[in-house]
N, C-alpha and C. Protein backbone atom coordinates (compact mmCIF):
# COMPACT_ATOMS: atom_id res chain seq x y z
N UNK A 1 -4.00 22.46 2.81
CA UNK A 1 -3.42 22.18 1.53
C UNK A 1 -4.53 21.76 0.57
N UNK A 2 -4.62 22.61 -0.29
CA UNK A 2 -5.95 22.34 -1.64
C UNK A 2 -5.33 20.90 -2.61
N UNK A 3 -6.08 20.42 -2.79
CA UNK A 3 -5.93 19.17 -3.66
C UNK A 3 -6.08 19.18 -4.93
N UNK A 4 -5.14 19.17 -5.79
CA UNK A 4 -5.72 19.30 -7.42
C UNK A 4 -5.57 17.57 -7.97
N UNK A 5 -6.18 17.19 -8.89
CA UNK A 5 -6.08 16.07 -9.08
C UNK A 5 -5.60 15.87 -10.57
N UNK A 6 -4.70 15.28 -10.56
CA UNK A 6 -3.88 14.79 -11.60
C UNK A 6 -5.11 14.13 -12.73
N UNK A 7 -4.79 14.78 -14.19
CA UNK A 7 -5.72 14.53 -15.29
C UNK A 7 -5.01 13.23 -15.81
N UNK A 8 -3.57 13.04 -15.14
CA UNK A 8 -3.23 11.96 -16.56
C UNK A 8 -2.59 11.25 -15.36
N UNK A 9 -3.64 10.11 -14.62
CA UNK A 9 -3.46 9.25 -13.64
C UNK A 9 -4.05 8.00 -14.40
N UNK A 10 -3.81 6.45 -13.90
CA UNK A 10 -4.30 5.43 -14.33
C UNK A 10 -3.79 4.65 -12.98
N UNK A 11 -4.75 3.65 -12.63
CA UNK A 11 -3.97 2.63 -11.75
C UNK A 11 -4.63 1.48 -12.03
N UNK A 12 -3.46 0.74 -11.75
CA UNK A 12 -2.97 -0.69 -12.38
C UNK A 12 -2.70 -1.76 -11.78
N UNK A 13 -2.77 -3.48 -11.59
CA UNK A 13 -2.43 -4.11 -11.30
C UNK A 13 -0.62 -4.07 -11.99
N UNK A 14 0.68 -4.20 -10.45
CA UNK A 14 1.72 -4.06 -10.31
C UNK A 14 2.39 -4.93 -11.76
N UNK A 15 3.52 -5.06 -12.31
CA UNK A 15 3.55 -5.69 -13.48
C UNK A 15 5.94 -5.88 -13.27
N UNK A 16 6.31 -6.86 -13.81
CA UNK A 16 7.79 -7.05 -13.82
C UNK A 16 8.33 -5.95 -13.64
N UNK A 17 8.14 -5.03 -14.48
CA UNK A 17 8.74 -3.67 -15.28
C UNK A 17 8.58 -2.67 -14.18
N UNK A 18 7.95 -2.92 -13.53
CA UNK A 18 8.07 -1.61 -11.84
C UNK A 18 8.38 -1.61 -11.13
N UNK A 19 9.88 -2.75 -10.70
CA UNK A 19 9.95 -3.00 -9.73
C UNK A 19 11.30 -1.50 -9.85
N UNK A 20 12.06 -1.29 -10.66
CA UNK A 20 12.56 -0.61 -10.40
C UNK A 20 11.79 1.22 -10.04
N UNK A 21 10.49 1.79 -10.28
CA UNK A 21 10.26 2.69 -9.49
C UNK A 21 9.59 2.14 -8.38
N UNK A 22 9.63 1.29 -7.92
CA UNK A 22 9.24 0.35 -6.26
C UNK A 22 9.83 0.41 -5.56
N UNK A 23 11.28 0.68 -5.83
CA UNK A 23 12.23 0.37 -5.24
C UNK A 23 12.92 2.03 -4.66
N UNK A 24 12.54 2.42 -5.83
CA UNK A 24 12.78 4.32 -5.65
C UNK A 24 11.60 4.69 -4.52
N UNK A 25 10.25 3.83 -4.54
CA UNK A 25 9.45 4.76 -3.94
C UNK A 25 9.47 4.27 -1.94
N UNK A 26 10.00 2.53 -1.84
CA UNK A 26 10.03 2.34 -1.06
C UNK A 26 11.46 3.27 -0.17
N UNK A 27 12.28 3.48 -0.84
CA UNK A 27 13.54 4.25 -0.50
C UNK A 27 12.76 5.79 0.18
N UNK A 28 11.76 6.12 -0.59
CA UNK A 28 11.61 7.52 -0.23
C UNK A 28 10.59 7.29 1.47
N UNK A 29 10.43 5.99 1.54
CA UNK A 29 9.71 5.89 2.85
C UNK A 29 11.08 5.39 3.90
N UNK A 30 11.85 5.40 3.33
CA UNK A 30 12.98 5.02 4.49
C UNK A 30 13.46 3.30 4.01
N UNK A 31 12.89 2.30 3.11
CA UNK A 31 13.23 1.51 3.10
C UNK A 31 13.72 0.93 1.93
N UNK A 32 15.33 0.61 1.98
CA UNK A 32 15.91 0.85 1.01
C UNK A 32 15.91 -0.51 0.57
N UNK A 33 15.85 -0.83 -0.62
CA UNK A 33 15.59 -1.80 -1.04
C UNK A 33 15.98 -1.39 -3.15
N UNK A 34 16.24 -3.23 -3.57
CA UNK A 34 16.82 -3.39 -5.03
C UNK A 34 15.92 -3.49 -5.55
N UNK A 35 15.62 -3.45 -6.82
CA UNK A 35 14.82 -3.91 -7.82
C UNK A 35 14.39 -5.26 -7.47
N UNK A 36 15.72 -5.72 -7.61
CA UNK A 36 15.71 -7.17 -7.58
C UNK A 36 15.10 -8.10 -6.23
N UNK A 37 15.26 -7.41 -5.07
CA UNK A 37 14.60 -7.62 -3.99
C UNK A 37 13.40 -7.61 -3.98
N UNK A 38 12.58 -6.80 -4.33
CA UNK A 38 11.60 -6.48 -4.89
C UNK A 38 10.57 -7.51 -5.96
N UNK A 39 11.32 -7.78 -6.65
CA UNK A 39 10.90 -8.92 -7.98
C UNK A 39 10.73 -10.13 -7.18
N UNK A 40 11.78 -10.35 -6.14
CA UNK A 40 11.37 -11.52 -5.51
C UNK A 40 10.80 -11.43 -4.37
N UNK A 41 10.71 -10.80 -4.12
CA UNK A 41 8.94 -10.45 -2.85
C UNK A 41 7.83 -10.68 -3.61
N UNK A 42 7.82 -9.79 -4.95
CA UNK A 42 6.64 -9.61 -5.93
C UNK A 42 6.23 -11.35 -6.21
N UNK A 43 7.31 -11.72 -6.50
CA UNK A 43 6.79 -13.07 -7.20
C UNK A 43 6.18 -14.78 -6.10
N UNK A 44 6.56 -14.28 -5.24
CA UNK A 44 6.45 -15.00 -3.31
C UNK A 44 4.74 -14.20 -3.44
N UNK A 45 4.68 -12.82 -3.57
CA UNK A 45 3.27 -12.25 -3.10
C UNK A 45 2.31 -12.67 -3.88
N UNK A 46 2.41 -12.51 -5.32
CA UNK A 46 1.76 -12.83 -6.62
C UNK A 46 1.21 -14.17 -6.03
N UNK A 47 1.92 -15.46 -5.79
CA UNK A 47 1.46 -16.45 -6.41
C UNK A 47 0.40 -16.93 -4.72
N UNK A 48 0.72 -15.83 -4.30
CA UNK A 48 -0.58 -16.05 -2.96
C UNK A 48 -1.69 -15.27 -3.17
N UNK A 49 -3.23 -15.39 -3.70
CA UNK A 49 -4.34 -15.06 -4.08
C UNK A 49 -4.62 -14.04 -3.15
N UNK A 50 -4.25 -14.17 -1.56
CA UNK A 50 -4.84 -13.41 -0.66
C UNK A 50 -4.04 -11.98 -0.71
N UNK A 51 -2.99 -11.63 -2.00
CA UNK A 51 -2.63 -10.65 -1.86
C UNK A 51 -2.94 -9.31 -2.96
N UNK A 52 -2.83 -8.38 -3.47
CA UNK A 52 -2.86 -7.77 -4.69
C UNK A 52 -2.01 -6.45 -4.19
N UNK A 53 -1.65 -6.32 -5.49
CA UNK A 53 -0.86 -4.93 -5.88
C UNK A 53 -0.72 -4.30 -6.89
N UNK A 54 -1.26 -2.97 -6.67
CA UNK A 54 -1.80 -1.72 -7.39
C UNK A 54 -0.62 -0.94 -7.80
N UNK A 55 -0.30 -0.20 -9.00
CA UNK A 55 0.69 1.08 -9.30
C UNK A 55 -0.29 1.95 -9.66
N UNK A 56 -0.11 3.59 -9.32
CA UNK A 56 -0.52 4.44 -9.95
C UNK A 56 0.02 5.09 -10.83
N UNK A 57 -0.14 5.35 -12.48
CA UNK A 57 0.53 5.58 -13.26
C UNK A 57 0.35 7.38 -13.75
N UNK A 58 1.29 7.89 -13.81
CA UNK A 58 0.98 9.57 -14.13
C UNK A 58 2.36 9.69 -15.33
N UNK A 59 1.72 10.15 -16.57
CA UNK A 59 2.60 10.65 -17.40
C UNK A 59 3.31 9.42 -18.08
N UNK A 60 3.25 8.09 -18.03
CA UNK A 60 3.73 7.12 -18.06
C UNK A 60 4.78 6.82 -17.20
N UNK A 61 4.55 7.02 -15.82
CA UNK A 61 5.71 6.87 -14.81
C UNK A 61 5.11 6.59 -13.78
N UNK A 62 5.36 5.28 -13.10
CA UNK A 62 4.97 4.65 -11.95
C UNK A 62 5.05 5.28 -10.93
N UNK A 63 4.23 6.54 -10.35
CA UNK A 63 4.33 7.14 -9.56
C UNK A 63 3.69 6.95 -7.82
N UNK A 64 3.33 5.71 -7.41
CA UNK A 64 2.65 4.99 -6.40
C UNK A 64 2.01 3.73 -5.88
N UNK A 65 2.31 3.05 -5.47
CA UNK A 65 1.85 1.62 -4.97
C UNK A 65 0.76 1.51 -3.96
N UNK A 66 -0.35 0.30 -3.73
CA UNK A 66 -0.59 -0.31 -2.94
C UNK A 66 -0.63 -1.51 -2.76
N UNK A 67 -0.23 -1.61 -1.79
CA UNK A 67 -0.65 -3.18 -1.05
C UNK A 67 -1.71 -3.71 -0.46
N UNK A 68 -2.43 -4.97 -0.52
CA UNK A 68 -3.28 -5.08 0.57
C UNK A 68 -3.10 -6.66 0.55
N UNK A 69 -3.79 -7.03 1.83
CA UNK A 69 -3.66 -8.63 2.33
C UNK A 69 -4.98 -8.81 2.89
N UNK A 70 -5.15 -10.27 2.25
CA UNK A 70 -7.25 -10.72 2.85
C UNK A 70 -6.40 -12.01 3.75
N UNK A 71 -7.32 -11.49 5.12
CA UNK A 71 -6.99 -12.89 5.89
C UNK A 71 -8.31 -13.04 7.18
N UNK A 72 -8.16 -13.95 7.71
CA UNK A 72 -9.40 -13.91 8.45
C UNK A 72 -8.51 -13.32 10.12
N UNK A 73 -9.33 -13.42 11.16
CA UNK A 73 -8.96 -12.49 12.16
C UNK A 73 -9.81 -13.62 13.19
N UNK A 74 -9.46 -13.90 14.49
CA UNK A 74 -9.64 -14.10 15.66
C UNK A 74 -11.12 -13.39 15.90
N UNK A 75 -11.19 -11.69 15.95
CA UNK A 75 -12.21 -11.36 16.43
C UNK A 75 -13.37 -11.17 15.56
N UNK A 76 -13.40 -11.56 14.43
CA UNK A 76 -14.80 -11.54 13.65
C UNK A 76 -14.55 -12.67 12.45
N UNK A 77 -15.96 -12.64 12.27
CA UNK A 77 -16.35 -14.19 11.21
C UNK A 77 -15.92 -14.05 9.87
N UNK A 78 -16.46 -12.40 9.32
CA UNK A 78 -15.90 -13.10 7.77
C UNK A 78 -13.93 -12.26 7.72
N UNK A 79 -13.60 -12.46 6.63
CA UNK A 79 -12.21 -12.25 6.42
C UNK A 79 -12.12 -10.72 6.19
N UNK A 80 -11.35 -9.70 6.55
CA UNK A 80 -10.92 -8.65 6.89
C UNK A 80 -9.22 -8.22 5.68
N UNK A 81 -9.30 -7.26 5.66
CA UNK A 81 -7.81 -6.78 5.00
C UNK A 81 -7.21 -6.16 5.84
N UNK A 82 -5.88 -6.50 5.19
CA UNK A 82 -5.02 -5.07 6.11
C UNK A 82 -4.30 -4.06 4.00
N UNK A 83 -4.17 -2.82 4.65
CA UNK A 83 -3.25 -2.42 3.46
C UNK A 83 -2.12 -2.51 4.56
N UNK A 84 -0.70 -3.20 3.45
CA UNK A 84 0.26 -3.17 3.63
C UNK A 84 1.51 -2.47 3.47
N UNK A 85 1.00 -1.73 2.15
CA UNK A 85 1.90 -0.58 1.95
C UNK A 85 1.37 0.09 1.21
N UNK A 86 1.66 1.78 1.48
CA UNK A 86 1.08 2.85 0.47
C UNK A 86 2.01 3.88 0.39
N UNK A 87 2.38 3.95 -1.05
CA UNK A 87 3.43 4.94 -1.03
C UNK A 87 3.13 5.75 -2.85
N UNK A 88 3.04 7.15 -1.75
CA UNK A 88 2.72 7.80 -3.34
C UNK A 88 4.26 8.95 -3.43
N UNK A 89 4.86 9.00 -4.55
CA UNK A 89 6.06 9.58 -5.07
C UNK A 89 6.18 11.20 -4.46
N UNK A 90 7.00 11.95 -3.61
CA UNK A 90 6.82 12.69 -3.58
C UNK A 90 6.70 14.04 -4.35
N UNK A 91 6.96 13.92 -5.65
CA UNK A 91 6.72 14.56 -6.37
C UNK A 91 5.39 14.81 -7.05
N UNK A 92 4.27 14.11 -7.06
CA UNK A 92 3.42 13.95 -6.95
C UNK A 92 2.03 13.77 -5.93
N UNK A 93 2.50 13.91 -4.54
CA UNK A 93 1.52 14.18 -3.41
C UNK A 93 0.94 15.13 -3.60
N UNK A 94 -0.74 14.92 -3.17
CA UNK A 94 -1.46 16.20 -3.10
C UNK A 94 -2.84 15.90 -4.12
N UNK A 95 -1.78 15.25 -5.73
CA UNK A 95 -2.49 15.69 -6.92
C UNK A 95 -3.40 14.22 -6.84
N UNK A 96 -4.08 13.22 -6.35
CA UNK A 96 -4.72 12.44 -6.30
C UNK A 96 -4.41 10.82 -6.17
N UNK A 97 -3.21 10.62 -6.70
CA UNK A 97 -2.51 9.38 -6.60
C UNK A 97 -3.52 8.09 -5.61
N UNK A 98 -2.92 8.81 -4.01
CA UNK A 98 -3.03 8.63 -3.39
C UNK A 98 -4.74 7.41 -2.85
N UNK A 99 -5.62 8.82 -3.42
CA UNK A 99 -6.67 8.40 -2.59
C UNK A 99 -7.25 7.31 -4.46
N UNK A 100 -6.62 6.92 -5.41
CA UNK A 100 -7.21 6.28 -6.30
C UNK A 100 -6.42 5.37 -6.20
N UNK A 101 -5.40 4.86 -5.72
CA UNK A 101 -4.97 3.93 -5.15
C UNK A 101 -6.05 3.29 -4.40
N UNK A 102 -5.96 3.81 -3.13
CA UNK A 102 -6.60 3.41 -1.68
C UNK A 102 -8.22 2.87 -2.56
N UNK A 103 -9.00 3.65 -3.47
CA UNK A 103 -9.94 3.64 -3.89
C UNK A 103 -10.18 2.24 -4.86
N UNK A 104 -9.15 2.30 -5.96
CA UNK A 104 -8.44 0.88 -6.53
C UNK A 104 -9.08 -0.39 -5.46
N UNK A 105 -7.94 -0.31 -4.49
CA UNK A 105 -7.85 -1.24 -3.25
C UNK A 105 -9.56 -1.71 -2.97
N UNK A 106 -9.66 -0.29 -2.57
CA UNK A 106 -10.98 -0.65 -1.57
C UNK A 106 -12.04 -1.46 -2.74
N UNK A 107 -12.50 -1.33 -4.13
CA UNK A 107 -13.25 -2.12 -4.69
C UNK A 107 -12.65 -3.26 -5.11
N UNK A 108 -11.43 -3.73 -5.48
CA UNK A 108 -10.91 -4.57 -4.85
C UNK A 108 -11.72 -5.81 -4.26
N UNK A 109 -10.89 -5.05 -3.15
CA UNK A 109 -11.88 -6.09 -1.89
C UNK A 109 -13.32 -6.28 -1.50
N UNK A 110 -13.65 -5.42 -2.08
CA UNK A 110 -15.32 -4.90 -1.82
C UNK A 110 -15.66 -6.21 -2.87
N UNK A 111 -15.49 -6.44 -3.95
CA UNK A 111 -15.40 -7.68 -4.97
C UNK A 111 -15.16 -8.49 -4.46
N UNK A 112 -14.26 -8.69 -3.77
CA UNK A 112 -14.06 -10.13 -2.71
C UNK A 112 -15.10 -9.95 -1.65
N UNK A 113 -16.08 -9.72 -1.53
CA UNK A 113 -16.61 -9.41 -0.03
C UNK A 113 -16.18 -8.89 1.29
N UNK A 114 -15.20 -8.78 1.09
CA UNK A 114 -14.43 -7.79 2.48
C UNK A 114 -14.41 -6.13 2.66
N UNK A 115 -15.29 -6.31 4.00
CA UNK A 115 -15.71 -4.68 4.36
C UNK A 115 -14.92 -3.98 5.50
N UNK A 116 -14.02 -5.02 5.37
CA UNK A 116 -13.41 -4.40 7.02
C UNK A 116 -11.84 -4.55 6.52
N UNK A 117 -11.24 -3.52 6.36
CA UNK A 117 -10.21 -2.74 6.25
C UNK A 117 -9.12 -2.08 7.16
N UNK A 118 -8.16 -2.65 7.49
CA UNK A 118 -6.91 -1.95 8.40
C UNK A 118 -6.02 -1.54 8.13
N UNK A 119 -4.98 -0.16 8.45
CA UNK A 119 -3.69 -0.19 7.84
C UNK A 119 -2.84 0.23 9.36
N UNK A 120 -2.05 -0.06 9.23
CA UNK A 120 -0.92 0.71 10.49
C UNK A 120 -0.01 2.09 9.78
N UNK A 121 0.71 2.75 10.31
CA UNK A 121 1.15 4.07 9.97
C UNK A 121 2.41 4.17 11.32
N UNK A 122 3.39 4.75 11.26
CA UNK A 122 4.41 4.83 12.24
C UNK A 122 4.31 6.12 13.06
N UNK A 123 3.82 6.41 13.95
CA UNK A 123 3.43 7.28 14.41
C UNK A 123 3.78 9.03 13.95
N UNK A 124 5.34 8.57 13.77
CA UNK A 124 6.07 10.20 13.01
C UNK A 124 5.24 10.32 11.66
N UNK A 125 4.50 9.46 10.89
CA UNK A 125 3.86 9.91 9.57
C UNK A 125 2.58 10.34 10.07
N UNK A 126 2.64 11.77 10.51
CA UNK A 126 1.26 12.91 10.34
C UNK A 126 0.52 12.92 9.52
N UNK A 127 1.47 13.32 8.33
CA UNK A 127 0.70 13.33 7.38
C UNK A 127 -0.58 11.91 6.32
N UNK A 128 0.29 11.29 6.87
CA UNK A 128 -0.41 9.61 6.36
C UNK A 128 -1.81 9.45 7.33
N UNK A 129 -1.37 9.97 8.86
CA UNK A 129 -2.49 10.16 9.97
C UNK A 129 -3.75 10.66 8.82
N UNK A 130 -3.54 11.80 8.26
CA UNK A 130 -4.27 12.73 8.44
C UNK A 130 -4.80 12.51 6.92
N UNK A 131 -4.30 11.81 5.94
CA UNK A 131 -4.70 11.43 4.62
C UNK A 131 -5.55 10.17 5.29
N UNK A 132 -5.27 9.20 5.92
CA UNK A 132 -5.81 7.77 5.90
C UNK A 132 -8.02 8.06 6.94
N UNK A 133 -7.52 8.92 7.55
CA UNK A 133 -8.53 9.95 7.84
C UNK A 133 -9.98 10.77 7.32
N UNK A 134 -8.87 11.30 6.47
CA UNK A 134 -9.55 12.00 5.17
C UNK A 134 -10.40 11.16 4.10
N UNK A 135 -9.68 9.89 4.27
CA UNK A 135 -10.74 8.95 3.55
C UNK A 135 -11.29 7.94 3.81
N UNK A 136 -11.35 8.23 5.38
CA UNK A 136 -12.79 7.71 5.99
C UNK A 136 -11.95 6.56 6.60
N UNK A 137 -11.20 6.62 7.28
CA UNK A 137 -10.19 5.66 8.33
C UNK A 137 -10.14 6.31 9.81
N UNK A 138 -10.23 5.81 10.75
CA UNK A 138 -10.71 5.84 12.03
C UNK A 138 -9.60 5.05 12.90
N UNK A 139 -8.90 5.97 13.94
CA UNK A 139 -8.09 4.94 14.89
C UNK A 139 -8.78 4.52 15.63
N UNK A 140 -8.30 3.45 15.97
CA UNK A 140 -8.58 2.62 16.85
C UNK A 140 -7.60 1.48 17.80
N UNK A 141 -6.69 1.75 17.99
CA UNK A 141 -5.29 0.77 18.07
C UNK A 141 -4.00 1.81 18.29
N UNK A 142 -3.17 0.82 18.78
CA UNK A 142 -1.89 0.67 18.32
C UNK A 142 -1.08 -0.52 17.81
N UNK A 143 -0.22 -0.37 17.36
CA UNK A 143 0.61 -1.45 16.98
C UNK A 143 1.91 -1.85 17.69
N UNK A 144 2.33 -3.00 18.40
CA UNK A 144 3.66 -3.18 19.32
C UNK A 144 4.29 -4.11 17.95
N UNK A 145 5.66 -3.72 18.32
CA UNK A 145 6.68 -4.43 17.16
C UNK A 145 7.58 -4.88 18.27
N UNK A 146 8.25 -6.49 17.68
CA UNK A 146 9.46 -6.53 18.24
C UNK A 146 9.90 -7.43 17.45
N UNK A 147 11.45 -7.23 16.87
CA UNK A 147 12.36 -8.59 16.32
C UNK A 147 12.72 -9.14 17.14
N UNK A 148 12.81 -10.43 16.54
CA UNK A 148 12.93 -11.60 17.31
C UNK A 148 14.62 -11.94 16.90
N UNK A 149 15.50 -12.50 17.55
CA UNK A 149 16.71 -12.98 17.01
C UNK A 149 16.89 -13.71 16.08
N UNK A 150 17.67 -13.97 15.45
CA UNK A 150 18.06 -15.21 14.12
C UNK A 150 18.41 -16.45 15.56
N UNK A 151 18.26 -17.43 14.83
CA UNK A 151 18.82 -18.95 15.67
C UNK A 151 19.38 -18.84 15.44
N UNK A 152 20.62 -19.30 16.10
CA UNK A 152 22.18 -20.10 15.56
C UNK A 152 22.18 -20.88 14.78
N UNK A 153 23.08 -20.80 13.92
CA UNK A 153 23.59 -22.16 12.75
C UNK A 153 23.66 -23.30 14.16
């Protein structure tokens, strides 16, 4: 698949006014979620320094997010990221979003001093395999999940 890159891209620190295409774009990854849900994650994430969030803007339409988180780690000294979420609109894959996001991100943190970078991916996303890859991401891992129960009242 040839890559053309979108002429009328901008990316942005996340802002009130996006939560409603946030909410469209997290839906298109399977996770359905309100505006309003959203606004109040945003505003819990915001006021923690160790977090930031990116939109990519095409045409004047919020067409992609990232996430990322600085925290320190058990197996090495200085502090490490993870990206937490990346989601570019499907109507727009292909044309660059994507990797000026991730790119966004990465100086970012590179500004904070953090060179060491992680993301997880759900195994059925190939294609995320094969983009996160493409720009210089390397497996190494897996990831085990498990919910835990609610306590009783």
């Amino acid at each position: 698949m040839a890559e053309t890159k979108d002429v009328d891209l901008m990316v942005r620190e996340v802002e009130a006014a996006d939560m409603e295409a946030l909410a469209d774009l997290m839906a298109q990854l399977g996770y359905e979620t309100r505006a309003s849900e959203l606004q109040m994650r945003r505003e819990t994430i915001s006021a923690n320094k160790h977090y930031a969030t990116f939109v990519a803007v095409s045409k004047g339409k919020v067409c992609g997010m990232i996430g990322t988180f600085m925290c320190y780690t058990y197996e090495h000294n200085s502090p490490s990221a993870r990206i937490l979420a990346l989601i570019v609109s499907e109507d727009v894959r292909g044309r660059g979003a994507g990797r000026a996001l991730v790119a966004a991100a990465e100086k970012d943190l590179a500004q904070k001093n953090i060179r060491r970078i992680a993301v997880n991916t759900r195994f059925e996303r190939k294609q995320a395999h094969e983009f996160y890859e493409k720009v210089g991401y390397t497996k190494n891992g897996f990831r085990f999940v498990k919910e835990l129960p609610m306590p009783a009242d």
